[in-house]
Protein backbone atom coordinates (compact mmCIF):
# COMPACT_ATOMS: atom_id res chain seq x y z
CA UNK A 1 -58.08 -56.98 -32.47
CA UNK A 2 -57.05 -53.07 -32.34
CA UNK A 3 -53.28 -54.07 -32.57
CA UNK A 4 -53.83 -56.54 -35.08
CA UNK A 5 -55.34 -53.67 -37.32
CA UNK A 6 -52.74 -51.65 -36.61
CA UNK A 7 -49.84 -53.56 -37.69
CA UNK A 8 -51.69 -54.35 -41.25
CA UNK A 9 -49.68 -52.84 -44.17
CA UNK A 10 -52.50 -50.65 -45.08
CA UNK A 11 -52.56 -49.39 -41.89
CA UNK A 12 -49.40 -48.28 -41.02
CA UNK A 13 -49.65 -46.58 -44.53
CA UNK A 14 -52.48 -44.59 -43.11
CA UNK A 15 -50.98 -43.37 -39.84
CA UNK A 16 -47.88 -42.25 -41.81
CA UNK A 17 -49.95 -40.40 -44.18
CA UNK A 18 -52.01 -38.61 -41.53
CA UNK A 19 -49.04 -37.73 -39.85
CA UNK A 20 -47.85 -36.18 -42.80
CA UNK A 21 -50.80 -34.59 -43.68
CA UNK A 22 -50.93 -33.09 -39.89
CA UNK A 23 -47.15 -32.00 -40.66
CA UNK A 24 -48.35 -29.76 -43.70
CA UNK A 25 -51.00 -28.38 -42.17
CA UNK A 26 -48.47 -27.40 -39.29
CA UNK A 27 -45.88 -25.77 -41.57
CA UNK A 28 -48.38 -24.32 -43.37
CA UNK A 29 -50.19 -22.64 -40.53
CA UNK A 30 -48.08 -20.04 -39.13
CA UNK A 31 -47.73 -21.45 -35.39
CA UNK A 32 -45.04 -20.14 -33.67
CA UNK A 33 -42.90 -23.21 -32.45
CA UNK A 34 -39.20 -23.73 -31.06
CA UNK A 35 -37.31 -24.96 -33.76
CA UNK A 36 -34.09 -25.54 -31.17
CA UNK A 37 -35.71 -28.58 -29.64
CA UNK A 38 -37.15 -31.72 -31.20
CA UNK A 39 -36.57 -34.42 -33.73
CA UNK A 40 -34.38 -32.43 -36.20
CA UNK A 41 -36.17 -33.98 -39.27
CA UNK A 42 -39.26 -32.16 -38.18
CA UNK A 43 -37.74 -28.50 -37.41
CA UNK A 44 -36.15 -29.18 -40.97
CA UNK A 45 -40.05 -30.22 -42.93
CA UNK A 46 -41.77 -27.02 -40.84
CA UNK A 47 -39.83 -24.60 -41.34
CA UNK A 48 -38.78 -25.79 -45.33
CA UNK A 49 -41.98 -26.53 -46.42
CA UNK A 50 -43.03 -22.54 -46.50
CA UNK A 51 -39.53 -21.74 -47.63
CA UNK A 52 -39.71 -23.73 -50.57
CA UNK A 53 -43.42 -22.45 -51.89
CA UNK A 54 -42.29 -18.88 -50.79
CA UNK A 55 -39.03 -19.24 -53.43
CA UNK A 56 -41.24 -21.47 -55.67
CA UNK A 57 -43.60 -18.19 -55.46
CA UNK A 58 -40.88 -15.97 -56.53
CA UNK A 59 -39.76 -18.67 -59.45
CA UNK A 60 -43.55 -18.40 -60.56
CA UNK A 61 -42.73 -14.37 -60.91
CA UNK A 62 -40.13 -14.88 -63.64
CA UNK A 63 -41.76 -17.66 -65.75
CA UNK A 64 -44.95 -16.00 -65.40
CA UNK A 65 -43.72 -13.09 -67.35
CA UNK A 66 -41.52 -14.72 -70.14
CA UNK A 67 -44.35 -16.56 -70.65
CA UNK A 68 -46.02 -13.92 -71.71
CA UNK A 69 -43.40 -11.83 -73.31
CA UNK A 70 -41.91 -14.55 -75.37
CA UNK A 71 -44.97 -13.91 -78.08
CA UNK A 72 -43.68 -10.18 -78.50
CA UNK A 73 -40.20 -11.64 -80.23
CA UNK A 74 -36.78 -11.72 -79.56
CA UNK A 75 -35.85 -8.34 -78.81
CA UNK A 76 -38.53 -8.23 -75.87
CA UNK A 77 -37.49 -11.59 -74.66
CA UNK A 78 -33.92 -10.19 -75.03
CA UNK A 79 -34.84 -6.74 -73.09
CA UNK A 80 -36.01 -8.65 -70.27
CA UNK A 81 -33.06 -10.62 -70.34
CA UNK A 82 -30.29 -7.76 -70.23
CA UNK A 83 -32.91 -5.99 -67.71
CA UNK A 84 -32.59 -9.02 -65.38
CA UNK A 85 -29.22 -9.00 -65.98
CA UNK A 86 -28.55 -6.16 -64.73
CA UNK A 87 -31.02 -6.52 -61.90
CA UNK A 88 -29.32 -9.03 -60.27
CA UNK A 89 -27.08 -6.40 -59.03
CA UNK A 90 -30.33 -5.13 -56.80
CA UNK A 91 -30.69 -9.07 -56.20
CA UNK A 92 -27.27 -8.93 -54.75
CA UNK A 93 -27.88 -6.41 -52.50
CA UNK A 94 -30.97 -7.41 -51.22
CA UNK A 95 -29.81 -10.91 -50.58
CA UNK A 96 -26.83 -9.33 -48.76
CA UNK A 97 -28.66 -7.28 -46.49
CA UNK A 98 -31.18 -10.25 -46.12
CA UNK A 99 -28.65 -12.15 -44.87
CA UNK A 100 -27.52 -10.38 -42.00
CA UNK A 101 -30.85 -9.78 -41.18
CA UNK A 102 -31.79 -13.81 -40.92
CA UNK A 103 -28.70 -14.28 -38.98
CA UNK A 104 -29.10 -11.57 -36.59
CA UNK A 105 -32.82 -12.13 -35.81
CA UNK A 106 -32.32 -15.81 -35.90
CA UNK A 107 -29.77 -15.21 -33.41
CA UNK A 108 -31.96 -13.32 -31.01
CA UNK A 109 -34.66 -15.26 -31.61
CA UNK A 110 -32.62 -18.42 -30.62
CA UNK A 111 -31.70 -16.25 -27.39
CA UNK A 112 -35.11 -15.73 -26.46
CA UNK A 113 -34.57 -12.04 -27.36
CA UNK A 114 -37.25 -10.93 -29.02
CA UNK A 115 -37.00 -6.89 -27.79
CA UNK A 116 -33.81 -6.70 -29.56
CA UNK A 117 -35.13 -8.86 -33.04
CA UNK A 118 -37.51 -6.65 -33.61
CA UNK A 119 -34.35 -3.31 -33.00
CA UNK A 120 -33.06 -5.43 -35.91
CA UNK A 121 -35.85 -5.63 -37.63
CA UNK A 122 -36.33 -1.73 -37.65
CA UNK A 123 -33.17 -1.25 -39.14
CA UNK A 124 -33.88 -3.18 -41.72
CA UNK A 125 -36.47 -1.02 -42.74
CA UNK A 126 -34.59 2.14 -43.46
CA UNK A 127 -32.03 0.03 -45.16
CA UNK A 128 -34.45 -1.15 -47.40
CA UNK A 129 -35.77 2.56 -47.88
CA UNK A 130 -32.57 3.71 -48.77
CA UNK A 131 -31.92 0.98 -51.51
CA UNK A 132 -35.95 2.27 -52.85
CA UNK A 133 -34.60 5.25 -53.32
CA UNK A 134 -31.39 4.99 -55.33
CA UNK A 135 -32.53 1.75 -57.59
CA UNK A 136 -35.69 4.05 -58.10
CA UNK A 137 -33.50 7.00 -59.25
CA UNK A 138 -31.48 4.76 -61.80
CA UNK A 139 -34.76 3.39 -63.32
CA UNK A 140 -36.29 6.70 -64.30
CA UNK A 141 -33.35 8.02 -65.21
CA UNK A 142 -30.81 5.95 -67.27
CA UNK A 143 -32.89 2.99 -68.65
CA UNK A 144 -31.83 2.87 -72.06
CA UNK A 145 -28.43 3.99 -71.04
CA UNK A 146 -28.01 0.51 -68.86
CA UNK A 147 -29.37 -1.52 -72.11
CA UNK A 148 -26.60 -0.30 -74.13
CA UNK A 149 -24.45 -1.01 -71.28
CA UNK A 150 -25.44 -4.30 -71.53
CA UNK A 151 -24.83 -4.77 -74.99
CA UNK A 152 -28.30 -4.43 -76.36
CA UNK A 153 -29.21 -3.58 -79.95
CA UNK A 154 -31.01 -0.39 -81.39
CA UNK A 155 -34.02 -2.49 -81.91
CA UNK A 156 -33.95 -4.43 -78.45
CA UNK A 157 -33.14 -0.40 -76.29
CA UNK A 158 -36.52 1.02 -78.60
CA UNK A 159 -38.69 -2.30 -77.74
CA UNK A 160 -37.16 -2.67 -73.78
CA UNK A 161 -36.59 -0.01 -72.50
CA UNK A 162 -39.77 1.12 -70.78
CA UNK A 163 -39.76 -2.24 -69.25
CA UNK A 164 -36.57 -1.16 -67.80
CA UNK A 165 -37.49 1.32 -66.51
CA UNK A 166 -40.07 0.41 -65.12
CA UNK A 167 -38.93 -2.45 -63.16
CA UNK A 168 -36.40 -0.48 -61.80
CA UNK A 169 -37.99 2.21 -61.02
CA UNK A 170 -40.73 0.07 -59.17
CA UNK A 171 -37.36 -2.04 -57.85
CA UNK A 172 -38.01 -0.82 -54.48
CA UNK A 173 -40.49 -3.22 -53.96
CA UNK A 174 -38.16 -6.24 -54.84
CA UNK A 175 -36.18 -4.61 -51.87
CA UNK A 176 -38.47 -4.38 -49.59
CA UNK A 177 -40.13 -7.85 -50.22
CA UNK A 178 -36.86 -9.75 -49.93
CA UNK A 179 -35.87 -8.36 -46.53
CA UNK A 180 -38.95 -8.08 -44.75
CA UNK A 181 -39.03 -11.89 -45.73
CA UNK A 182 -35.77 -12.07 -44.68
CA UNK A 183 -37.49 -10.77 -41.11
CA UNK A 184 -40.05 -13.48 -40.77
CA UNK A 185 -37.43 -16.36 -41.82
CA UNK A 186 -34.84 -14.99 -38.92
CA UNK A 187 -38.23 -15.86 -36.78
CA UNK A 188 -39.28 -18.91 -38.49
CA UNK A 189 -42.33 -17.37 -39.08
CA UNK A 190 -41.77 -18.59 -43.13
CA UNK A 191 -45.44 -19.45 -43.54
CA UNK A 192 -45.87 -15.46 -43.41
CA UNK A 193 -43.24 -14.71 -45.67
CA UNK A 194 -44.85 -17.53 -48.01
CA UNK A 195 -47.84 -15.85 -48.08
CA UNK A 196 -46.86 -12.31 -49.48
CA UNK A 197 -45.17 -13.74 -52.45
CA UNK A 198 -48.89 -15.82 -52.82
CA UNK A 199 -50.48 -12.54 -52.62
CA UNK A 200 -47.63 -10.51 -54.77
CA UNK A 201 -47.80 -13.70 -57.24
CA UNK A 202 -51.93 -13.85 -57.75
CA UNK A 203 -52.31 -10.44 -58.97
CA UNK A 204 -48.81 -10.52 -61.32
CA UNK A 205 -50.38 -13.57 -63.19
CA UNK A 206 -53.84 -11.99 -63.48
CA UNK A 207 -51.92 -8.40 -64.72
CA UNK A 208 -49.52 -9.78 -66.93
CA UNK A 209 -51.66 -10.47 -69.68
CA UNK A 210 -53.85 -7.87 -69.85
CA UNK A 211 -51.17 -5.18 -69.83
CA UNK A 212 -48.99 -6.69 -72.11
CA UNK A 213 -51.46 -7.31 -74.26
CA UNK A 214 -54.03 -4.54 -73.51
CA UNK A 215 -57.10 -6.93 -72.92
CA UNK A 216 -60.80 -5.13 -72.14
CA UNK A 217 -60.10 -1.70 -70.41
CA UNK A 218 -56.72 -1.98 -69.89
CA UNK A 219 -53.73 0.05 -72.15
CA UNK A 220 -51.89 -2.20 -74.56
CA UNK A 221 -48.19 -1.29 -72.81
CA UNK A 222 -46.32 -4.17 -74.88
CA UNK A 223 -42.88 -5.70 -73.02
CA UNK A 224 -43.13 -2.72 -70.28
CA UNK A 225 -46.90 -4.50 -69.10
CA UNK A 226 -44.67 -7.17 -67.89
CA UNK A 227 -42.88 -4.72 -65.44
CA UNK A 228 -45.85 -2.59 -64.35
CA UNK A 229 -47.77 -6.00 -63.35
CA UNK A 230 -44.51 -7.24 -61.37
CA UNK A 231 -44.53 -4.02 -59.90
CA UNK A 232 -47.70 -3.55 -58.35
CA UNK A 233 -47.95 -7.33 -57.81
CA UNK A 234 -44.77 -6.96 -55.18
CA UNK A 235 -46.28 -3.61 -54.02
CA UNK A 236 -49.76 -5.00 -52.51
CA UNK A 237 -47.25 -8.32 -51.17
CA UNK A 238 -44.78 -5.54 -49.33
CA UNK A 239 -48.28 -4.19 -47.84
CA UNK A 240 -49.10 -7.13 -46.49
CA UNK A 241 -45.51 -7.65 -45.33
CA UNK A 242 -45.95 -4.75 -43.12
CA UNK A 243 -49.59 -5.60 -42.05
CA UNK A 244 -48.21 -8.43 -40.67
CA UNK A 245 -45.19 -7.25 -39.09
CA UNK A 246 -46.69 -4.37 -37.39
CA UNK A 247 -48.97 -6.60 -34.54
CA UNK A 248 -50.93 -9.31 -36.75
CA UNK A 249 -49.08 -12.22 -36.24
CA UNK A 250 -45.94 -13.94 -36.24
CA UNK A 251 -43.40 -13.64 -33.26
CA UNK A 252 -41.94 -10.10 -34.11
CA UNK A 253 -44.23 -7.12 -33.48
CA UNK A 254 -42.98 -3.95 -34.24
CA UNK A 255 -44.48 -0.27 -33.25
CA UNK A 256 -44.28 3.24 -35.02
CA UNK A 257 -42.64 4.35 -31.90
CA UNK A 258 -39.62 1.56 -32.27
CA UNK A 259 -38.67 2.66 -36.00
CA UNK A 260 -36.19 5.24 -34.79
CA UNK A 261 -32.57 4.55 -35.73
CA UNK A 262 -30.34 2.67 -33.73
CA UNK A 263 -26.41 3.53 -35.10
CA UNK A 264 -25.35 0.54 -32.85
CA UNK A 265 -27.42 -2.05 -33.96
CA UNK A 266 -27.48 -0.48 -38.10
CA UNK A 267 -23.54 -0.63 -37.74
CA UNK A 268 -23.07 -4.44 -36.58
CA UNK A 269 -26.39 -4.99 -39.24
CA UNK A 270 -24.29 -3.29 -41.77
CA UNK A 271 -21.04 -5.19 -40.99
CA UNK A 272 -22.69 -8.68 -41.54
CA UNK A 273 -24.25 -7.87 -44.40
CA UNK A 274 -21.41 -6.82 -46.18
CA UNK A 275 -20.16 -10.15 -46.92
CA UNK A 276 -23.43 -11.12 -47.85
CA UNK A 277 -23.37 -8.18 -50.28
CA UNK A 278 -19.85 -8.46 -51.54
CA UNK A 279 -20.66 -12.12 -51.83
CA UNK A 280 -23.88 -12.11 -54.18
CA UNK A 281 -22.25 -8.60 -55.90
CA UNK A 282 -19.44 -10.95 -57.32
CA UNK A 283 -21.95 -13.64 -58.13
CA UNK A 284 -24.56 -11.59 -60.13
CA UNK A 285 -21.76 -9.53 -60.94
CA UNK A 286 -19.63 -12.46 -63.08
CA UNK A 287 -23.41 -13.57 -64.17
CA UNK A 288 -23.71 -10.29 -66.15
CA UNK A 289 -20.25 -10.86 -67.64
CA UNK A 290 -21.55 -13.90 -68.73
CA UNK A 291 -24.32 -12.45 -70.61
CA UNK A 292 -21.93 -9.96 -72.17
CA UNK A 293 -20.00 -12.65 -73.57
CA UNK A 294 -23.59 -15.02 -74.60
CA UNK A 295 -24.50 -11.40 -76.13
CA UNK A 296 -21.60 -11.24 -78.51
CA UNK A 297 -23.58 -14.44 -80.29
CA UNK A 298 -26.56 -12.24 -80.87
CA UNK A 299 -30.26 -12.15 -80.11
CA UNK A 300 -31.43 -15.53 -80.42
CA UNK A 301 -28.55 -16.88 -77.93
CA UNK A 302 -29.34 -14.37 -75.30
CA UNK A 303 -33.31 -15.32 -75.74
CA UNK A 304 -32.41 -18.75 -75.61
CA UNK A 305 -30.43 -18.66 -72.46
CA UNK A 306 -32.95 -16.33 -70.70
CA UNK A 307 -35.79 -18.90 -71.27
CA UNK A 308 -33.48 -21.25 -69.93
CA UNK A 309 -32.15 -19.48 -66.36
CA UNK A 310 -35.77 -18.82 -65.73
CA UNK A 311 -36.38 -22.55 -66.02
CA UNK A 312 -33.73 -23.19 -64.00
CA UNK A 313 -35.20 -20.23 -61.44
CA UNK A 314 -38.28 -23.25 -60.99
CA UNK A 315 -36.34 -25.86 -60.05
CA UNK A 316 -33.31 -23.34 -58.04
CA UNK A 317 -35.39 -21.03 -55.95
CA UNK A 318 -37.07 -23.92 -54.56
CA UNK A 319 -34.21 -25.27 -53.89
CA UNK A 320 -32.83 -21.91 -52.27
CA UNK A 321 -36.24 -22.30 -49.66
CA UNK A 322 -34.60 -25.45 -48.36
CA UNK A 323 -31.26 -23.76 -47.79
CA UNK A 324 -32.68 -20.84 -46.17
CA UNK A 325 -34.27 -23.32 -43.76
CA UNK A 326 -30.78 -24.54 -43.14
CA UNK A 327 -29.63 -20.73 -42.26
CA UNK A 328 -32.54 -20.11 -39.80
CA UNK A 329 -31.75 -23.54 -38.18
CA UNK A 330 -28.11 -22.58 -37.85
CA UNK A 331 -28.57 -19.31 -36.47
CA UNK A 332 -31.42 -20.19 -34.17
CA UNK A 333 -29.63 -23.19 -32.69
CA UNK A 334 -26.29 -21.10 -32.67
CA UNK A 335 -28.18 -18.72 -30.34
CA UNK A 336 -29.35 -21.60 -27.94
CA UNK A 337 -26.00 -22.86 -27.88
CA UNK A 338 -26.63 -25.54 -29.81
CA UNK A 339 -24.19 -25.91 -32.44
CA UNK A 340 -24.03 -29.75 -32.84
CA UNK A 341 -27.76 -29.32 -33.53
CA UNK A 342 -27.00 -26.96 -35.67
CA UNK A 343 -24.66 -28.57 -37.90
CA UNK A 344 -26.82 -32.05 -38.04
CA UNK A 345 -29.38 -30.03 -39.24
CA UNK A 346 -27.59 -28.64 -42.31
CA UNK A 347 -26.59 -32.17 -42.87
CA UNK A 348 -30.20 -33.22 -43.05
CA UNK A 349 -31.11 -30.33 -45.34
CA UNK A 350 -27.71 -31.29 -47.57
CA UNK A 351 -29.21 -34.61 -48.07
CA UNK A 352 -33.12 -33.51 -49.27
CA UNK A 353 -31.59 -30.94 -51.63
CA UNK A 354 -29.00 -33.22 -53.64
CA UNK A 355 -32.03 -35.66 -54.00
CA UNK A 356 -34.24 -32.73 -55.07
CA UNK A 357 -32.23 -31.44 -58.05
CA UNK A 358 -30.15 -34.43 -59.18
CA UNK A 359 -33.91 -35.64 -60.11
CA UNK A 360 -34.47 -32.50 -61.91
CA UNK A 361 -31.35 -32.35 -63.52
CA UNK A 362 -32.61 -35.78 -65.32
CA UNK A 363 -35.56 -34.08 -66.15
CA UNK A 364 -33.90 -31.06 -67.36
CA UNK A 365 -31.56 -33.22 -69.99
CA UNK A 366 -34.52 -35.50 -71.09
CA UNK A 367 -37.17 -32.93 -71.55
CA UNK A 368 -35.27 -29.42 -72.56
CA UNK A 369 -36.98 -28.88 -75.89
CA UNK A 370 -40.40 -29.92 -75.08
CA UNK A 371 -39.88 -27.26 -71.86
CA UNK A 372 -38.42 -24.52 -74.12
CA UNK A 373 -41.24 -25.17 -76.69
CA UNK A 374 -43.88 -23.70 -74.31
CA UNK A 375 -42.03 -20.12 -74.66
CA UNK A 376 -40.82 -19.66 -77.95
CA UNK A 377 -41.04 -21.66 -81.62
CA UNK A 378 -38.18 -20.16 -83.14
CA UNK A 379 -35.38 -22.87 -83.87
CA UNK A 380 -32.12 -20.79 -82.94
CA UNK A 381 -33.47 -19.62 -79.63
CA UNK A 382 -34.89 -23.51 -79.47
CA UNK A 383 -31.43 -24.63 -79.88
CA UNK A 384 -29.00 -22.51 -77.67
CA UNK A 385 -31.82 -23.03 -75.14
CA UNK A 386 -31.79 -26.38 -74.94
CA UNK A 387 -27.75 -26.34 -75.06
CA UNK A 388 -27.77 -24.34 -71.47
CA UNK A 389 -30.29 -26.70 -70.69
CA UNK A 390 -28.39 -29.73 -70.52
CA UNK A 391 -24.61 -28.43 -69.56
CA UNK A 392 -25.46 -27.03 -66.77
CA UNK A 393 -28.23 -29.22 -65.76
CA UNK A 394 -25.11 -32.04 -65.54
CA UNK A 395 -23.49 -29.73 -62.42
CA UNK A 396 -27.09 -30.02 -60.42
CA UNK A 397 -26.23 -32.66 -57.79
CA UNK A 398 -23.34 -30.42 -56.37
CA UNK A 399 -25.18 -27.35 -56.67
CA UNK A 400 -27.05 -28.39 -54.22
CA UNK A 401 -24.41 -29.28 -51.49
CA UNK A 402 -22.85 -26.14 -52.65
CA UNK A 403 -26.11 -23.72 -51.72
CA UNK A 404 -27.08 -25.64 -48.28
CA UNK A 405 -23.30 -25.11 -47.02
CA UNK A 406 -23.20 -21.30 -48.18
CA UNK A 407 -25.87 -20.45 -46.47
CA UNK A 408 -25.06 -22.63 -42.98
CA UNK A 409 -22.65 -20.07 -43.15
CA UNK A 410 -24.30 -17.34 -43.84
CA UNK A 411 -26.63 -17.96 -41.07
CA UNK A 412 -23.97 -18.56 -39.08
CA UNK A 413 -23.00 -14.72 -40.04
CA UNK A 414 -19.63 -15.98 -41.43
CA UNK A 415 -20.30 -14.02 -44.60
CA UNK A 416 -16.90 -13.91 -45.12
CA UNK A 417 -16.11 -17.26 -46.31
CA UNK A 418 -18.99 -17.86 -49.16
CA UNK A 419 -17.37 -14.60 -50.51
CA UNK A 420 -13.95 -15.56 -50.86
CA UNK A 421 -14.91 -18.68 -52.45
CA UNK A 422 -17.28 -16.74 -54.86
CA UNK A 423 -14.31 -14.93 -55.51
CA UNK A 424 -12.12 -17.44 -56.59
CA UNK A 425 -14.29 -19.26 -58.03
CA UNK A 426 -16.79 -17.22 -59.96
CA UNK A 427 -14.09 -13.93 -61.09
CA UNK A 428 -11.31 -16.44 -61.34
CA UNK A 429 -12.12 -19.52 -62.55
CA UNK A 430 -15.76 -18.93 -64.49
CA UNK A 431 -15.39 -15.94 -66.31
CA UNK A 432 -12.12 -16.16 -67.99
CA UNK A 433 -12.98 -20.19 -68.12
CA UNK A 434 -16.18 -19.12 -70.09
CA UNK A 435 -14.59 -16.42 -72.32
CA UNK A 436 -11.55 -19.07 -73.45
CA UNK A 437 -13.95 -21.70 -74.19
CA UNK A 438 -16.37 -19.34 -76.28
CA UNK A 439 -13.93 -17.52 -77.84
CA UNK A 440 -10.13 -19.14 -78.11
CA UNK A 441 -12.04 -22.88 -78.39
CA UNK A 442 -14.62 -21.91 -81.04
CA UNK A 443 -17.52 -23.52 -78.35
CA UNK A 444 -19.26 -20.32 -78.25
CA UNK A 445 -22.33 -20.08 -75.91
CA UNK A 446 -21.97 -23.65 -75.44
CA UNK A 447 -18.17 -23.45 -73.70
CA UNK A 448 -19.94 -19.97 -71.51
CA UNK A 449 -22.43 -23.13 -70.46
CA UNK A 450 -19.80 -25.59 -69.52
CA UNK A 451 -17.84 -22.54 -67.60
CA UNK A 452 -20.75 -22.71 -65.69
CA UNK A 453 -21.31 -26.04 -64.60
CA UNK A 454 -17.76 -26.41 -64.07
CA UNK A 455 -16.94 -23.01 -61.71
CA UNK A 456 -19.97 -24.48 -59.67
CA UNK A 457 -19.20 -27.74 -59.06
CA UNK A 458 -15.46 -26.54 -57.79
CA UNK A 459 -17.31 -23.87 -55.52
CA UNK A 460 -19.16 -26.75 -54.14
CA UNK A 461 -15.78 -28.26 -52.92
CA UNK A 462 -14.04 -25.96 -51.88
CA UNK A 463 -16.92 -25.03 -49.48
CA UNK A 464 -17.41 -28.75 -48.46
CA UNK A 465 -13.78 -28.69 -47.06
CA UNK A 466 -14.09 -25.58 -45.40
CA UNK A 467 -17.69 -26.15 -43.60
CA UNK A 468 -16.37 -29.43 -42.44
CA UNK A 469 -13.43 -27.79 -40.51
CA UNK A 470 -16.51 -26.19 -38.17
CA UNK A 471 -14.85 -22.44 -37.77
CA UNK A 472 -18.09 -21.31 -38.54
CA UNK A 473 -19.56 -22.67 -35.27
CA UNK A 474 -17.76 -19.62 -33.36
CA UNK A 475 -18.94 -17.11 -35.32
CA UNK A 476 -20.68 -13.68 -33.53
CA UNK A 477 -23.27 -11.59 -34.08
């Protein structure tokens, strides 16, 4: 009678969704597990699950305050555009440094080492002091300067820029949050890393409001509110980072006494990272020449395309969990001599992230202005939003190959190759494909968004072709 039970429709649907349920519980949990043995679709669900709510929490950060800065106007949704702009450039090297530390820990952690992971993981550290410091410096020191840099108005350098300076000057804490983050994913301890950005995230939503707007006891601080919230938000999620890292939990446990330098260990560090760096440096880098040229159309196109990147930031960062999951698989399998494992594994993750954002690139097309009215109701901004909206929303499906594959190989530590095709294909192709359509085609902002969609989709190819020749499998670290 027990087997006849079992085999009922109903049945089987609740065994599946108990297993499921068990599953979330597990990736949610923290356990330390072996993610170099086992059915391959269930390394990939543990260890993406907290990657994708950790990037989903940092997604959350940026909509969270446009949100709320999007009812000061469109010179303080413009501020925060140019500000993030420029930003990405401490983006770049975070996620640069982050990557060699994911490879190299995933590495040793694949090798069983876990004395030497947690060498790595000290280095880190100062490396992230060091970029504290000298973001820090430019913050307090040249914020309105790097607004008119950016092409900002009078108006928009009076309104933004003590949000500018703020958020750099608090840009330490971006730093610091991305690579001690990068620490835990090296260990597959994600669930950790997921929980900091919770944490950073809770107190930035409760913040934002009342120092923007100056609500009970707290100042009225306008755009720069925005900042000052992100900025203590990360701060308390960087403490935690460190609670946790020094002895209270996770696999990596690291002691006053082992924060000394170690020039041996910095140097190879250093030498990985720097394609990671050079790589998201041209990125970010051809990103701001993009907003130069989006700029040139005034206010209401740059406020219209900033809504619309940090719409995109929902659907991409999430999407960015699931190909950090790929990178920790890669290196961690790489360093149990596993590299067939390795490379099924990115497959699998290929496969979830092309189904992931070719259905949100429908939703994206079919719903841009009812998205874009929740943050502003002024038409222009309305419009150009909903233009980046849809052109670039029609390159999603090959995004996604194109992020899974660059960051097999960055946890492969072939940071190398994703930076010669960023090269060509971002300094090359996108920006003087962007500028000729704007400019020499009459398209303005509209041809910048089909430069876009169309430099990405060929960076997707070209690092198809190359992952699929497997050089990456030899790579050391």
């Amino acid at each position: 009678m027990k087997s006849v039970i079992q085999a009922t429709p109903a049945a089987r649907r609740f065994t599946r969704g108990t297993r499921w349920w068990v599953l979330w519980r597990r990736a949610l949990s923290g356990e330390t597990r072996d993610y170099t043995r086992g059915p391959i679709r269930r390394s990939v669900f543990l260890l993406a699950v907290p990657m994708v709510l950790e990037m989903t929490m940092e997604a959350i950060f940026a909509i969270t305050d446009i949100f709320w800065v999007a009812r000061l106007g469109a010179d303080a949704v413009t501020a925060v555009g140019l500000t993030e702009a420029f930003i990405t450039l401490l983006y770049a090297v975070a996620i640069g440094l982050s990557m060699g530390t994911t490879a190299m820990i995933a590495r040793r952690v694949g090798e069983q080492d876990y004395a030497a992971a947690s060498v790595v993981a000290a280095q880190t550290l100062w490396m992230g002091a060091l970029v504290a410091l000298v973001v820090g410096a430019l913050g307090i020191f040249l914020a309105p300067d790097i607004l008119a840099l950016m092409g900002a108005s009078p108006s928009v350098i009076e309104t933004g820029s003590g949000y500018t300076s703020w958020l750099l000057g608090g840009g330490g804490t971006i730093g610091f949050i991305f690579l001690i983050n990068a620490i835990f994913r090296g260990a597959g301890d994600a669930s950790i890393a997921m929980r900091a950005l919770l944490l950073a995230n809770s107190i930035n939503i409760v913040l934002d409001p009342l120092l923007i707007y100056g609500v009970g006891p707290f100042p009225e601080m306008g755009v720069a509110g925005a900042a000052v919230a992100t900025t203590i938000g990360r701060g308390v999620g960087v403490a935690y980072q460190l609670y946790a890292l020094f002895g209270h939990g996770g696999k990596l446990h690291l002691h006053w006494s082992g924060l000394g330098l170690d020039p041996g260990v910095l140097k190879r560090l250093l030498k990985v990272s720097l394609g990671g760096m050079s790589q998201f440096l041209i990125g970010t880098s051809s990103w701001i020449f993009i907003v130069r040229i989006v700029a040139s159309y005034g206010s209401d196109a740059v406020a219209g395309y900033t809504i619309a990147i940090r719409i995109f930031s929902v659907t991409f960062l999430p999407a960015w969990g699931l190909s950090n999951a790929a990178a920790t698989l890669v290196g961690q399998n790489l360093g149990a001599n596993r590299p067939q494992r390795a490379e099924r594994s990115v497959w699998r993750c290929t496969w979830y992230n092309t189904v992931f954002l070719t259905a949100v690139a429908i939703l994206c097309v079919t719903l841009a202005e009812p998205m874009l009215r929740l943050f502003t109701d002024e038409p222009e901004v309305i419009r150009y939003g909903a233009q980046s909206l849809f052109w670039i929303s029609l390159g999603y499906p090959m995004y996604a190959v194109g992020m899974v594959l660059v960051q097999a190989f960055n946890g492969a530590g072939d940071t190398r190759t994703p930076t010669w095709v960023n090269l060509i294909c971002f300094w090359m192709l996108q920006i003087p494909l962007a500028w000729t359509l704007a400019n020499q085609f009459g398209l303005g902002p509209r041809g910048v968004f089909m430069a876009i969609a169309i430099s990405e989709t060929m960076m997707a190819l070209m690092v198809l072709w190359l992952f699929r020749r497997g050089r990456w499998k030899m790579t050391v670290v």
